[in-house]
Protein backbone atom coordinates (compact mmCIF):
# COMPACT_ATOMS: atom_id res chain seq x y z
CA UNK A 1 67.75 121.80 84.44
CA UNK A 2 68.56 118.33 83.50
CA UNK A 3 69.11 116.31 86.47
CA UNK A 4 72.46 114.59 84.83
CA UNK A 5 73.31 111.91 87.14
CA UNK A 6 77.07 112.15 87.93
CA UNK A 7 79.38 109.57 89.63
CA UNK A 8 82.41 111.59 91.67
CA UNK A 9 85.86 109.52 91.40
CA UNK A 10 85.81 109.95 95.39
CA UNK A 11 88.24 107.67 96.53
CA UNK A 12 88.78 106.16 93.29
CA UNK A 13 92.70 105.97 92.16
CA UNK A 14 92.79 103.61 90.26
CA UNK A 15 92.52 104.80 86.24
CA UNK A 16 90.79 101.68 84.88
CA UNK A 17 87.85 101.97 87.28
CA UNK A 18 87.40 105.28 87.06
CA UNK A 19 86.47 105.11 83.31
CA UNK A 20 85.10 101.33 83.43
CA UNK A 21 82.41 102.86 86.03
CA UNK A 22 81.84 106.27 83.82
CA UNK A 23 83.44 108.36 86.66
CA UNK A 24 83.86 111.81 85.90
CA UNK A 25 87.04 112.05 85.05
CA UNK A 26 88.83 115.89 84.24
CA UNK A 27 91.31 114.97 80.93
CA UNK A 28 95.02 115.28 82.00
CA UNK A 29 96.16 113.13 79.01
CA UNK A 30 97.80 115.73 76.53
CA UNK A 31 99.97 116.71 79.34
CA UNK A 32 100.17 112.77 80.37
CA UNK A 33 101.09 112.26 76.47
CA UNK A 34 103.60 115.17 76.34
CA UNK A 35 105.39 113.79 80.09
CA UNK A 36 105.95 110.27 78.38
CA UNK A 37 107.23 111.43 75.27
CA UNK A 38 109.47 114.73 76.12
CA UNK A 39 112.15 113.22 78.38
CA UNK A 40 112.57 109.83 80.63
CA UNK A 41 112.79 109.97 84.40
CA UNK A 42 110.54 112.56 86.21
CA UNK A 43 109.76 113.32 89.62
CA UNK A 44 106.48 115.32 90.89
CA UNK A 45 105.73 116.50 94.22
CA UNK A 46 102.14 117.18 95.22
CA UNK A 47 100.59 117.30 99.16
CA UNK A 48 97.67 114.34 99.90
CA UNK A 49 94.52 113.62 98.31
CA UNK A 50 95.97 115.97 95.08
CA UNK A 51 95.31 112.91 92.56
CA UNK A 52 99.11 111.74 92.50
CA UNK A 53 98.59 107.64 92.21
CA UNK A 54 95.41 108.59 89.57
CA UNK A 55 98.24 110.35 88.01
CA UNK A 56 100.51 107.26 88.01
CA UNK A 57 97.82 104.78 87.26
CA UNK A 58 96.86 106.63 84.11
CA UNK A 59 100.49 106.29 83.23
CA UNK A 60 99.87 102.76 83.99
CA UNK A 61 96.98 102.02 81.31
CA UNK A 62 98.71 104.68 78.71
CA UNK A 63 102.04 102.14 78.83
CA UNK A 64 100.36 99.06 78.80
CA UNK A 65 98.60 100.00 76.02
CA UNK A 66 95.07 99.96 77.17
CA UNK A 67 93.52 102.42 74.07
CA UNK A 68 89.49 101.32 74.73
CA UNK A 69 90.17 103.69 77.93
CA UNK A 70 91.12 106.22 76.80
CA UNK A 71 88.25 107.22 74.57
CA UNK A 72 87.03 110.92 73.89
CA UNK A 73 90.07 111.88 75.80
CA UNK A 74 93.15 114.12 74.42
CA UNK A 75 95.35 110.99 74.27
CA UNK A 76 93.21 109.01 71.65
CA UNK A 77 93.93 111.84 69.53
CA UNK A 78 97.49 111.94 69.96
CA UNK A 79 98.69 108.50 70.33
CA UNK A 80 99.27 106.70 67.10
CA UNK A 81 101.02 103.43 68.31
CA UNK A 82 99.65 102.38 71.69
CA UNK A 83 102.84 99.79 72.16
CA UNK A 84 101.94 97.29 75.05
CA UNK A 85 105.38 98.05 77.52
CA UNK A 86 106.15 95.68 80.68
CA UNK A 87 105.48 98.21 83.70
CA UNK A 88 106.59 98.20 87.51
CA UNK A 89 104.35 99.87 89.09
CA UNK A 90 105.08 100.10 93.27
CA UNK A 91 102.73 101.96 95.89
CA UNK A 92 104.70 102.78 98.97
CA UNK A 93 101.55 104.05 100.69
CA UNK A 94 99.53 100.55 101.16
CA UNK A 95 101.15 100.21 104.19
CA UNK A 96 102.45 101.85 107.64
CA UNK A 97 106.13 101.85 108.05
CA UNK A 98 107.05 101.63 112.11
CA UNK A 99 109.46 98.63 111.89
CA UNK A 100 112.08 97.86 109.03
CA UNK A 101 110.06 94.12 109.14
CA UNK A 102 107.29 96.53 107.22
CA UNK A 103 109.69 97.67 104.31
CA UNK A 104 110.74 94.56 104.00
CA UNK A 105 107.75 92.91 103.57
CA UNK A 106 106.32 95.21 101.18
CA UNK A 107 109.59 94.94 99.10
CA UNK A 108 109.66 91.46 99.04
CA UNK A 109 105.47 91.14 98.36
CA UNK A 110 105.83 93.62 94.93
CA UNK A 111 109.41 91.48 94.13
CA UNK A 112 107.50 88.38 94.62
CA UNK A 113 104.62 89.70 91.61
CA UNK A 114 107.02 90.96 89.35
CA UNK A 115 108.88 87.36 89.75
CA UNK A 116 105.81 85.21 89.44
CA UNK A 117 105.68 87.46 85.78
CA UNK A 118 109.00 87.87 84.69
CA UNK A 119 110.85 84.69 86.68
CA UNK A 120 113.80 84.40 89.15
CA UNK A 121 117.10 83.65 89.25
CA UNK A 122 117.90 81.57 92.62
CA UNK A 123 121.25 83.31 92.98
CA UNK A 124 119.99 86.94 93.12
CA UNK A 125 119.28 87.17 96.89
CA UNK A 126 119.30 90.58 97.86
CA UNK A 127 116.35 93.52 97.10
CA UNK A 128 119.04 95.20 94.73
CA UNK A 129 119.88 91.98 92.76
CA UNK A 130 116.40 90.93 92.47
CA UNK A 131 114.86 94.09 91.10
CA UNK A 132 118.21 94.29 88.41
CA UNK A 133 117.09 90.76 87.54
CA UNK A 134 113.33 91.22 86.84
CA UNK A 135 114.18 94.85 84.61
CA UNK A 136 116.63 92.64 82.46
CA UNK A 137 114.53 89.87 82.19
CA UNK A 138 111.28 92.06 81.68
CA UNK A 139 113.61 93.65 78.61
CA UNK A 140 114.65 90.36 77.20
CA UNK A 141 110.92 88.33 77.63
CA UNK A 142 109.04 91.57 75.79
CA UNK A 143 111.40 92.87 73.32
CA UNK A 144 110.59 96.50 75.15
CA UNK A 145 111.84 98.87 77.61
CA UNK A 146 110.58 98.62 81.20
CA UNK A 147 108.19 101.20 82.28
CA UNK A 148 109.10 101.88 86.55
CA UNK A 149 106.57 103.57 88.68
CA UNK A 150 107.00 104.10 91.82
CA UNK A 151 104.23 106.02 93.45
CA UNK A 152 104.09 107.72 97.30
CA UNK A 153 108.07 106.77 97.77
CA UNK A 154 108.39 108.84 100.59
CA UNK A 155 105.95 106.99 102.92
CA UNK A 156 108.48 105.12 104.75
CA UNK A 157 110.25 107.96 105.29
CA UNK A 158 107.37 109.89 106.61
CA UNK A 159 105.60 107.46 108.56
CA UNK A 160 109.08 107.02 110.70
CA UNK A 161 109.95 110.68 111.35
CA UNK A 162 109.46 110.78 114.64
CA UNK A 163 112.23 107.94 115.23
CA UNK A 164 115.00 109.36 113.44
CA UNK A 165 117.37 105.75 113.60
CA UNK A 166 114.32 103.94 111.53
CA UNK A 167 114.00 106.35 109.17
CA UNK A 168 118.03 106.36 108.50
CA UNK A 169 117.87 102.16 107.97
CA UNK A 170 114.96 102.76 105.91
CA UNK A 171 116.37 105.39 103.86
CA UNK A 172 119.64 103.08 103.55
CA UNK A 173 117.44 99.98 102.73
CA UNK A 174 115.45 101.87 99.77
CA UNK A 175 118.42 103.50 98.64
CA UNK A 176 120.13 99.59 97.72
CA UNK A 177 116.74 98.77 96.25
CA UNK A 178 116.59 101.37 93.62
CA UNK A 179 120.07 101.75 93.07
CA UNK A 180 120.31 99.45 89.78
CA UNK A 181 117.85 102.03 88.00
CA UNK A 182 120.56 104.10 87.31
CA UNK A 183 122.94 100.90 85.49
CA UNK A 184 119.63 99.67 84.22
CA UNK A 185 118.94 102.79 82.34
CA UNK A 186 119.45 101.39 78.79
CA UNK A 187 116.49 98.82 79.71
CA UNK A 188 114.43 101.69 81.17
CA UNK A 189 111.43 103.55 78.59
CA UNK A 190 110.37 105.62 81.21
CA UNK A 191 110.95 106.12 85.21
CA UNK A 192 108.52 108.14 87.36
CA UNK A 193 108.24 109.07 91.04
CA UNK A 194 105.85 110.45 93.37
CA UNK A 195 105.80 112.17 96.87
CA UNK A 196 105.08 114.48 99.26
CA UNK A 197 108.56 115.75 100.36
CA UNK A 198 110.72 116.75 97.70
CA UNK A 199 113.86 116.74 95.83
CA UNK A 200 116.39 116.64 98.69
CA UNK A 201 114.81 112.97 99.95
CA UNK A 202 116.28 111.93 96.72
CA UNK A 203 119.46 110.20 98.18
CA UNK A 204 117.76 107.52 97.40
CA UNK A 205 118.17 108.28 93.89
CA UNK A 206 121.05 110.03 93.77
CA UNK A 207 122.38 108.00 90.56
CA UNK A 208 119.85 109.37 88.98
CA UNK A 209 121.50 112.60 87.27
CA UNK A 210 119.42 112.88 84.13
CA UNK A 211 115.85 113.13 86.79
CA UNK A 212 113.92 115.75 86.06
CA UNK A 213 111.39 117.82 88.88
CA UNK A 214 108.91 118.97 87.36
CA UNK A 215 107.22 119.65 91.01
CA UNK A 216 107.84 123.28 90.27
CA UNK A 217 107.81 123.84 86.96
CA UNK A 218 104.78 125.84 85.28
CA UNK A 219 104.39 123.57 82.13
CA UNK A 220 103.15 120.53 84.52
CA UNK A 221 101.80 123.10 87.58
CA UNK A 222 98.47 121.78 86.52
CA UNK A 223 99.70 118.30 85.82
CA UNK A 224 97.39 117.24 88.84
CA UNK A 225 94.19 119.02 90.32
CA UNK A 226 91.79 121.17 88.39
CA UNK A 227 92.21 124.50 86.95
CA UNK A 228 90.07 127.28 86.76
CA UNK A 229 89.25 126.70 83.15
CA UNK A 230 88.86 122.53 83.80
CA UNK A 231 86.18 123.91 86.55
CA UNK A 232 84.34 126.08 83.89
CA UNK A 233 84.36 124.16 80.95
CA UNK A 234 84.80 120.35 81.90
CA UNK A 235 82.44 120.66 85.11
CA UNK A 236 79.99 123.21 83.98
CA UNK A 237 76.93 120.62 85.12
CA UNK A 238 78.92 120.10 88.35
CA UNK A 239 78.57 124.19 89.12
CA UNK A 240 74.88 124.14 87.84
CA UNK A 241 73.80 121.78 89.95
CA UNK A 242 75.63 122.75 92.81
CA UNK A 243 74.24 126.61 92.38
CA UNK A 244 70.98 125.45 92.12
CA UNK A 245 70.96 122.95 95.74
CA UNK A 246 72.28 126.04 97.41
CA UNK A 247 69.73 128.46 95.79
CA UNK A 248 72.71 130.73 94.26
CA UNK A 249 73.65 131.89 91.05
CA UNK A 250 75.89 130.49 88.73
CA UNK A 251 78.42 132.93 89.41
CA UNK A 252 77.97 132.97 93.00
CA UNK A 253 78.18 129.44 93.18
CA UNK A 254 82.02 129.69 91.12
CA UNK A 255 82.74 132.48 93.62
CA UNK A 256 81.93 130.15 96.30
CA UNK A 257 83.87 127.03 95.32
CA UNK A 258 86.47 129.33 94.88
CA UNK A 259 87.07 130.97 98.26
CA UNK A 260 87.18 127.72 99.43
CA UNK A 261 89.15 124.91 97.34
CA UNK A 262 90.45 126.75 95.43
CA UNK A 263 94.12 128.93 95.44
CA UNK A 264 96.95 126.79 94.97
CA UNK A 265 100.27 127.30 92.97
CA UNK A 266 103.03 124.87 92.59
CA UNK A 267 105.10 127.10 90.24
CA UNK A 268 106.31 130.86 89.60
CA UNK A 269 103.34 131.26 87.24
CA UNK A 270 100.97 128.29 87.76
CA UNK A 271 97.27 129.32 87.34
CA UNK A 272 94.85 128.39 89.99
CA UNK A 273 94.44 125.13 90.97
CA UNK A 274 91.41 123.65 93.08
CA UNK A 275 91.72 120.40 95.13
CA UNK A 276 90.24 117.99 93.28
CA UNK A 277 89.07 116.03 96.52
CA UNK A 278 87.37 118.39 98.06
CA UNK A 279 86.07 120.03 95.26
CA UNK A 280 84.25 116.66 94.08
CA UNK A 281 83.02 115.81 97.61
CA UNK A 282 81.97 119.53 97.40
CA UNK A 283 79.92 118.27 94.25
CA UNK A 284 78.83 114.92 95.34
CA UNK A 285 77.32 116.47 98.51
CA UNK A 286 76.20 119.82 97.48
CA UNK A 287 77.64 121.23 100.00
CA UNK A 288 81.04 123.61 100.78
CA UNK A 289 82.39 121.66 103.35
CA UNK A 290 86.02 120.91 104.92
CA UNK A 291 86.26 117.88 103.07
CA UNK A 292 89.54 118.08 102.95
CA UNK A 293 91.02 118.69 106.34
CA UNK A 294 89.36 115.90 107.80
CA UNK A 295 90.82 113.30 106.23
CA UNK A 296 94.05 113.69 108.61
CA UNK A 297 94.95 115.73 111.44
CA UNK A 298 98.58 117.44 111.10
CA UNK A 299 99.60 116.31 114.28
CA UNK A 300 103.32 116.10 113.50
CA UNK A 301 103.18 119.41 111.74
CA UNK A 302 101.87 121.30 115.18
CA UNK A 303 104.53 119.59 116.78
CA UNK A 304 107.51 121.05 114.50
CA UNK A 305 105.83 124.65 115.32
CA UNK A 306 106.03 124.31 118.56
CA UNK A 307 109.20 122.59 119.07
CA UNK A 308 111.02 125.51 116.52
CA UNK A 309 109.08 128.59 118.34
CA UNK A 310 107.71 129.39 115.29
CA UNK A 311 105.45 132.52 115.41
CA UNK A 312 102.42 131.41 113.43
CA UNK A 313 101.03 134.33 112.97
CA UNK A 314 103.76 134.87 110.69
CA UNK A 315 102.43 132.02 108.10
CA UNK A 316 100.39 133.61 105.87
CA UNK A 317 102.49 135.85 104.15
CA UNK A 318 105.98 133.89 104.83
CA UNK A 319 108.31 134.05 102.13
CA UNK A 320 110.85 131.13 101.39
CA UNK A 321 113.46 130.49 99.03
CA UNK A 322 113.76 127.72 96.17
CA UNK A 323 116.33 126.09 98.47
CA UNK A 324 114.39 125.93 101.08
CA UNK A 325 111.37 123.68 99.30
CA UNK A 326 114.41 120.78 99.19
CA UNK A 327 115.17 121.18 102.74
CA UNK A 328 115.49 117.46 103.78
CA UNK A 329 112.72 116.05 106.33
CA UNK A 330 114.99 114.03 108.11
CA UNK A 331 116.06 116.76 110.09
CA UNK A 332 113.63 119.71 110.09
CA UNK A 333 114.42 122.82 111.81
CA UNK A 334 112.01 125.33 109.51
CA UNK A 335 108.29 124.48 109.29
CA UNK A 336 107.22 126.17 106.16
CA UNK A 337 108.96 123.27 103.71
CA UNK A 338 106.94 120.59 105.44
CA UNK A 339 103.78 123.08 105.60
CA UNK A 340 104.04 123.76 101.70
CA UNK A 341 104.60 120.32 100.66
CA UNK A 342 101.87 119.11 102.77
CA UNK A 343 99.38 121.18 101.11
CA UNK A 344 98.68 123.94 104.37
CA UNK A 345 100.49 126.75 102.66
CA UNK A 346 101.24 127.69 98.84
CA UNK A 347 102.99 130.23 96.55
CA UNK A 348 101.17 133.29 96.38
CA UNK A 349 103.88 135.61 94.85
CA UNK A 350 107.12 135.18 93.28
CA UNK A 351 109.67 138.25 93.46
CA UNK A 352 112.24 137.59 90.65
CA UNK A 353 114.46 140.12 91.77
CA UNK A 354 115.46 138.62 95.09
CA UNK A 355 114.05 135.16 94.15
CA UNK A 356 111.74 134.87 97.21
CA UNK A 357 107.97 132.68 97.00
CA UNK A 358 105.90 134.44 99.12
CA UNK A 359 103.67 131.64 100.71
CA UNK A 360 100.20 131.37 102.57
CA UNK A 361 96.91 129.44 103.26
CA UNK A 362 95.44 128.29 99.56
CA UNK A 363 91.82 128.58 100.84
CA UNK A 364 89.18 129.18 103.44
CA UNK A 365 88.59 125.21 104.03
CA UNK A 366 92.76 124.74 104.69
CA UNK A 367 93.24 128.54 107.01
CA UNK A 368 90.18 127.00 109.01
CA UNK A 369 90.56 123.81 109.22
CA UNK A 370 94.62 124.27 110.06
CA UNK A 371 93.97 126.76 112.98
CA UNK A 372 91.03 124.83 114.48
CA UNK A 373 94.01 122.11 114.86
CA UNK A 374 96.29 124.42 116.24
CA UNK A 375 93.60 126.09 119.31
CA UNK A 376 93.54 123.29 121.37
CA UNK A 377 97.39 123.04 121.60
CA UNK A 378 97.78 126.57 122.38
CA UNK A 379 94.63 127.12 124.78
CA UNK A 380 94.39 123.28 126.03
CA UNK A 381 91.27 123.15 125.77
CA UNK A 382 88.76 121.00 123.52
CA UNK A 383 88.10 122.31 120.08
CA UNK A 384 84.10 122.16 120.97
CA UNK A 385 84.97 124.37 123.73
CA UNK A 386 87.02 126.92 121.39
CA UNK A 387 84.19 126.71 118.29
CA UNK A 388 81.22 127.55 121.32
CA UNK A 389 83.46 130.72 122.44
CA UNK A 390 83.99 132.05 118.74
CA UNK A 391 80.41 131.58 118.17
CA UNK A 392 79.63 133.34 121.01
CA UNK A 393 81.37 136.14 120.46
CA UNK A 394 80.30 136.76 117.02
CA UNK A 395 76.59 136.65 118.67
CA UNK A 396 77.22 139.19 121.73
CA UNK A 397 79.19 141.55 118.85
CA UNK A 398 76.49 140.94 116.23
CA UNK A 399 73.87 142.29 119.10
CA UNK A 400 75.93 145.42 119.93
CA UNK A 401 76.78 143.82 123.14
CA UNK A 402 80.70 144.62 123.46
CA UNK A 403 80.75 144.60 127.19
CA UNK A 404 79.17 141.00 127.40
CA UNK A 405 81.69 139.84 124.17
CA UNK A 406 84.88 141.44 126.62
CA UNK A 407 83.63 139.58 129.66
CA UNK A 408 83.14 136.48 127.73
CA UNK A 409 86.62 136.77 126.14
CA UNK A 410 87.87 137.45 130.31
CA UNK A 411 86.52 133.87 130.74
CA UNK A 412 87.66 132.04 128.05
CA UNK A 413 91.35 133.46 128.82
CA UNK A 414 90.68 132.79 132.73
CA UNK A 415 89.73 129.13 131.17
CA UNK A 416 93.09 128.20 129.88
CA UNK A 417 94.42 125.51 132.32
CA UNK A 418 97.14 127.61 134.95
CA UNK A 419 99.86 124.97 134.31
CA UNK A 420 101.00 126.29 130.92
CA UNK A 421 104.68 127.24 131.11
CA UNK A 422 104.71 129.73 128.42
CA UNK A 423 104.01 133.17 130.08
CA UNK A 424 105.54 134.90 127.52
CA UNK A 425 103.97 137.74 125.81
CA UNK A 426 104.31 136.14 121.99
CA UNK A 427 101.93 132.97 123.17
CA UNK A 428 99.37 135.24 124.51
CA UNK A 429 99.29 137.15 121.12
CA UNK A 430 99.08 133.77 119.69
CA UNK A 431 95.97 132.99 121.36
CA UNK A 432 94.32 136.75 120.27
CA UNK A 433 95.48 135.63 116.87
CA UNK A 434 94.12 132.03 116.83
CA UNK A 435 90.76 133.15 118.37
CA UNK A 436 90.14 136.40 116.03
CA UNK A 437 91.35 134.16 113.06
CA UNK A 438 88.67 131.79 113.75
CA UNK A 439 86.02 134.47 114.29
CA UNK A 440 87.23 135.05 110.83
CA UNK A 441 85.29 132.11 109.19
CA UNK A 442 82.12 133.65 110.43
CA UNK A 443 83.03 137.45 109.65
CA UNK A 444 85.50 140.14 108.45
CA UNK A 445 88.32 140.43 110.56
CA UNK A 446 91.56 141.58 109.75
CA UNK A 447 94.51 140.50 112.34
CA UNK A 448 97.57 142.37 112.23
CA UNK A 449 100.49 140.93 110.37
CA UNK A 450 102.65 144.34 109.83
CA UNK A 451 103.53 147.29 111.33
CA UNK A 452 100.73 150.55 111.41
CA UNK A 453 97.82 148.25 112.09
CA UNK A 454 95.70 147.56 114.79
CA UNK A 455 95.79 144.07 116.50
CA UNK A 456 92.31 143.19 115.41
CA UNK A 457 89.27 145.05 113.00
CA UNK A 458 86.23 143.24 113.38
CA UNK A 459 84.07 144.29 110.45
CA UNK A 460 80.52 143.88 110.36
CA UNK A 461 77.16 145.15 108.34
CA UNK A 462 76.65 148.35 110.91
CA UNK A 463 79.79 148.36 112.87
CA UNK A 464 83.23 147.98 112.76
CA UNK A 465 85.40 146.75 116.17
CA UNK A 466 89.24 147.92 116.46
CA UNK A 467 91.09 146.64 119.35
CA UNK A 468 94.52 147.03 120.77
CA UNK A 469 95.73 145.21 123.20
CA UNK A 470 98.38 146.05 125.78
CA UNK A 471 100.25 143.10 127.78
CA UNK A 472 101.00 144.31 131.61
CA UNK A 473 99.90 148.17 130.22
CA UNK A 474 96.58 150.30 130.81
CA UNK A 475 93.62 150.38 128.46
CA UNK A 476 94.13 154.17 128.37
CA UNK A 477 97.80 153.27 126.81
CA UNK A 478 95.90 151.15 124.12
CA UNK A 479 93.42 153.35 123.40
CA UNK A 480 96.17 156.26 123.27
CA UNK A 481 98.31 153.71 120.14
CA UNK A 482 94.73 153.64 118.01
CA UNK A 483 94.80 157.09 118.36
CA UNK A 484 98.11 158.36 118.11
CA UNK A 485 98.87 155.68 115.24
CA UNK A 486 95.44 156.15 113.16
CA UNK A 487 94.27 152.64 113.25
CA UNK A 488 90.86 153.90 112.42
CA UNK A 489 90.71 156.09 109.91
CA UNK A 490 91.21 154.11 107.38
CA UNK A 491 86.82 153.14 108.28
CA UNK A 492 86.29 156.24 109.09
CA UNK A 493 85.02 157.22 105.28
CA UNK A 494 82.82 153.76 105.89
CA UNK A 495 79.10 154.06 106.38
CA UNK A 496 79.25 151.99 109.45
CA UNK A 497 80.25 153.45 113.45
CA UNK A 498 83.89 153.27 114.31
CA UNK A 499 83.97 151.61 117.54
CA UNK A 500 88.04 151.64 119.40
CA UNK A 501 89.13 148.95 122.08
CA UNK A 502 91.52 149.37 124.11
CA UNK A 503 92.03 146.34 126.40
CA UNK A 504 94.87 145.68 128.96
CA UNK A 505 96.29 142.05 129.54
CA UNK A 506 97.34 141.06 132.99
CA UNK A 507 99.67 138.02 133.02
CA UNK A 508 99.41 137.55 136.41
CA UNK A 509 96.02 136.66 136.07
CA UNK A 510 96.22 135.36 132.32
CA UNK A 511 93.40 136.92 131.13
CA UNK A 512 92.11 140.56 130.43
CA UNK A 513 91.53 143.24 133.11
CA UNK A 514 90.07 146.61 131.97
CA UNK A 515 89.28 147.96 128.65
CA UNK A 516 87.88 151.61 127.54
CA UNK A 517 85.03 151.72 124.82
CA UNK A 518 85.19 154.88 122.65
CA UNK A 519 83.46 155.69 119.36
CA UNK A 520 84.88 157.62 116.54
C-alpha cells in the first residue's frame, strides 16, 4: 500500500489553516452553500470537540470571499459570485467566565477590533450601542450586509452554573449586547449561532422570531461530524492504513471504528455520525483509543445525577421528549437534556406515535469512558483501584475460578469506605451495575435494564455466568428467581455450560455473604 502521508486537522479550527497546511479536510460545503443561501439566522447545537467553530470559520472564509480555499471542494462548484461581505465573527469560548469582569472584557476586546475596522462614535457608550454602531457603519463603509457569527455563546453561561446569581447577570448582560440584531435585521446577510445547550438559553435572543434550529433537523443532522458514507468514500486511505497497523481487515477495521466513535443522531432520521475528533486521533495514532473522553471530565454532570437521585442504570435506553431537549440549564432538575447535549447520550429511536426519542450511549469509547467517571463517586475509591478489580475479575472468571472471582468481589464491596450514607438498596445495585458495566469493555455482559432478566449474564467463549442477587435475602432465594423466572434458558440452546449465581447481599456488612454455584 502506498504510504500516503496524511496531516489530521487535530486541534485545528480554524478553516484557513486547515487547507493552507493540506489538512484533511471531510467537504461540508454543499450543505455550508445551501445554509447561507436557504434562509438568514440559524442556530445549531452540537456537544464538544464535534467541529462547531470549523463549522463557523468555514462560514467565515465562504463570506469573505476567500475562493483560492475552497478548491476541489463542493462550494467551488456552486458558488458563482464569491461577494467579499464585512463579517463579525465572536468566540465565546477563548475564555473562562467566573466573574462578570471576564464578560466584560471579552466584550469590550472583540468591540474594540470591530471599532479599530469599522470606527466609533464617542457617544455610543454602552455594549448594546456600540455593537448597533459598528453593524450600521459596517453596512454603510462596504455597500453590503453584515455577516454575525457568534460561535460557543453559551460559554458564559456554562462556565457559571454552579453560581446561579453570575450566570443570571451574565445572561442579562449578553442579552443587552445582542439585542440590536433583531432592529438591525435589514443590515444583517446572515446571523449564525453556536452552542452546547439549546434553544431555551435563547432569552438572549428572544427578538429573534424568524431564527431557525436546525440542531434537530435531519437535512443539517450531518451538518458537522462524519457520516458513514464521508468515512467510506472521503477517508478510504484513513481505514487502509489504519487496518493494516492493527493487522485487520478492511472490514474489520470499519467494524472497529464503528463500535467505537461511531453512533450518534441529532435528528428523527439522521444517519450515523462518527466524532470527528476521536475518529482522526483514532487515525493519526493508529490506534482505537478514548480520545475523546479525556479531553474533559464531566464533573458537573455526575454532580446533577447525584443531586436529582437519578437511577443511572436507567440511561441507556431513557426516552425524552422534544420539550425536554430545550429544558433551560439555568435550573436543571432532569439530567438527560444536559447528558444529550453534552454528547454522553444520543437518539437511538424515535416513536412517532407518542413522540418520544429514545436515548443512550453513542459508542463504546463514551459508555466507558462515562462510567469509569462515575465509579469513583459511587464506590470512593480511585479509578486505578476500580480498573485493577474489573481486570481481575475477568481473569479469575476467564480461568473457571468463580469462587476466587466471588471472594474478590466480597473485598472490593468490604473496600468501599464505611462512611457512605446511602445504605439504600438502589446504590448498592448501582455499584453491581457500574462494576459489571465496566467488565463489559473487556467481555459480553448483559446487565439488566427490564423486567424477566437476570441481574447480570457474563458471556464468555466456554461459559456463560448468570447471577442474581438478593439484598438482606438467602442465596437459595436467588437461585430459586433464576429458576422459577427462566433467566437461563434463553443459553441453554448455546454450546457453552450454563453456570447460575445466586448471591445474597448483607447491608450490615456492605458486601456479599453466601452464594450457591449450580450448573444447568
Amino acid at each position: 500500500m502506498d504510504s500516503t502521508f496524511r496531516i489530521y486537522p487535530i486541534g485545528i479550527q480554524n478553516f484557513e489553516d486547515l487547507r493552507n497546511n493540506n489538512n484533511v479536510y471531510v467537504d461540508k460545503t454543499e450543505l455550508i452553500y445551501r445554509l447561507a443561501n436557504t434562509n438568514k439566522v440559524y442556530f445549531l447545537s452540537r456537544p464538544r470537540r464535534f467541529g462547531k467553530s470549523l463549522l463557523v470559520s468555514t462560514l467565515d472564509a465562504y463570506f469573505r470571499g476567500k475562493k483560492d480555499l475552497f478548491q476541489g471542494l463542493a462550494m467551488e462548484r456552486l458558488e458563482k459570485e464569491w461577494n467579499v461581505y464585512p463579517v463579525l465573527h465572536i468566540d465565546f469560548s477563548m475564555t473562562k467566565y467566573t466573574a462578570m469582569s471576564d464578560l466584560e472584557e471579552r466584550l469590550n476586546l472583540q468591540l474594540r477590533e470591530w471599532e479599530r475596522i469599522y470606527g466609533n462614535d464617542p457617544e455610543e457608550e454602552g455594549y448594546a450601542a456600540r455593537f448597533s454602531g459598528i453593524i450600521k457603519r459596517a453596512y454603510q463603509q462596504t455597500g453590503l450586509q453584515v455577516v454575525v457569527l457568534i460561535d460557543e455563546y453559551d460559554a458564559p453561561l456554562l462556565d457559571s452554573n454552579h453560581l446561579p446569581e453570575l450566570q443570571n447577570d451574565l445572561r442579562e448582560e449578553m442579552r443587552k449586547f445582542f439585542s440590536p440584531l433583531k432592529a438591525q435585521g435589514e443590515y444583517l446577510r446572515f446571523l449564525f449561532l453556536t452552542g452546547i445547550s439549546k434553544f431555551s438559553q435563547m432569552s438572549i435572543f428572544s427578538e429573534l422570531n424568524n431564527l431557525q434550529n436546525i440542531s434537530m433537523r435531519d437535512d443539517y443532522s450531518a451538518i458537522c461530524g462524519i457520516t458513514e458514507q464521508e468515512l467510506r468514500t472521503q477517508l478510504k486511505i484513513d481505514i487502509e492504513m489504519m487496518a493494516q497497523a492493527n493487522d485487520e481487515t478492511y472490514e474489520e477495521a470499519c467494524m472497529h471504528l464503528k463500535q467505537q466513535y461511531d453512533g450518534y443522531h441529532f435528528s428523527k432520521k439522521c444517519e450515523d455520525v462518527y466524532n470527528p475528533f476521536s475518529l482522526f486521533n483514532a487515525f493519526a495514532q493508529k490506534s482505537y483509543e478514548n480520545f475523546w473522553f479525556s479531553t474533559g471530565t464531566p464533573t458537573f454532570l455526575i454532580n446533577i445525577l447525584q443531586q436529582s437521585n437519578f437511577d443511572i442504570r436507567e440511561l441507556d435506553g431513557a426516552t425524552a421528549t422534544a420539550e425536554q431537549f430545550d429544558a433551560p440549564t439555568s435550573a436543571i432538575t432532569d439530567p438527560l437534556p444536559v447528558l444529550y447535549q453534552s454528547g454522553y447520550l444520543t437518539i437511538k429511536g424515535y416513536d412517532p406515535e407518542f413522540q418520544l426519542y429514545t436515548l443512550a450511549y453513542p459508542n463504546k469509547e463514551v459508555r466507558k469512558g462515562f462510567i469509569e467517571s462515575l465509579m469513583p463517586a459511587y464506590v470512593h475509591l480511585p479509578a486505578r483501584e476500580n480498573t485493577f478489580y474489573v481486570v481481575s475479575f475477568i481473569k479469575d472468571l476467564r480461568a473457571g475460578k468463580l469462587t476466587e472471582c466471588l471472594e474478590r468481589i466480597r473485598s472490593f464491596f468490604a473496600s468501599i469506605p464505611n462512611d457512605l450514607e446511602n445504605k439504600q438498596e438502589k446504590h448498592y445495585q448501582t455499584i453491581f451495575y457500574l462494576l459489571f458495566r465496566l467488565m463489559g469493555q473487556y467481555v459480553d455482559v448483559e446487565v439488566k435494564s427490564a423486567i424477566g432478566r437476570a441481574d447480570v449474564v457474563v458471556k464468555l467463549h466456554d461459559a456463560i455466568y448468570v447471577f442474581e442477587f438478593k439484598m438482606d435475602g438467602t442465596p437459595e432465594e436467588a437461585l430459586a428467581q433464576i429458576n422459577s423466572r427462566g433467566y437461563a434458558i434463553p443459553y441453554q440452546p448455546d454450546h457453552r455450560k450454563v453456570i447460575k449465581i445466586g448471591v445474597n447481599f448483607d447491608s450490615t456488612t456492605r458486601t456479599i455473604g453466601d452464594w450457591i454455584i449450580a450448573e444447568e
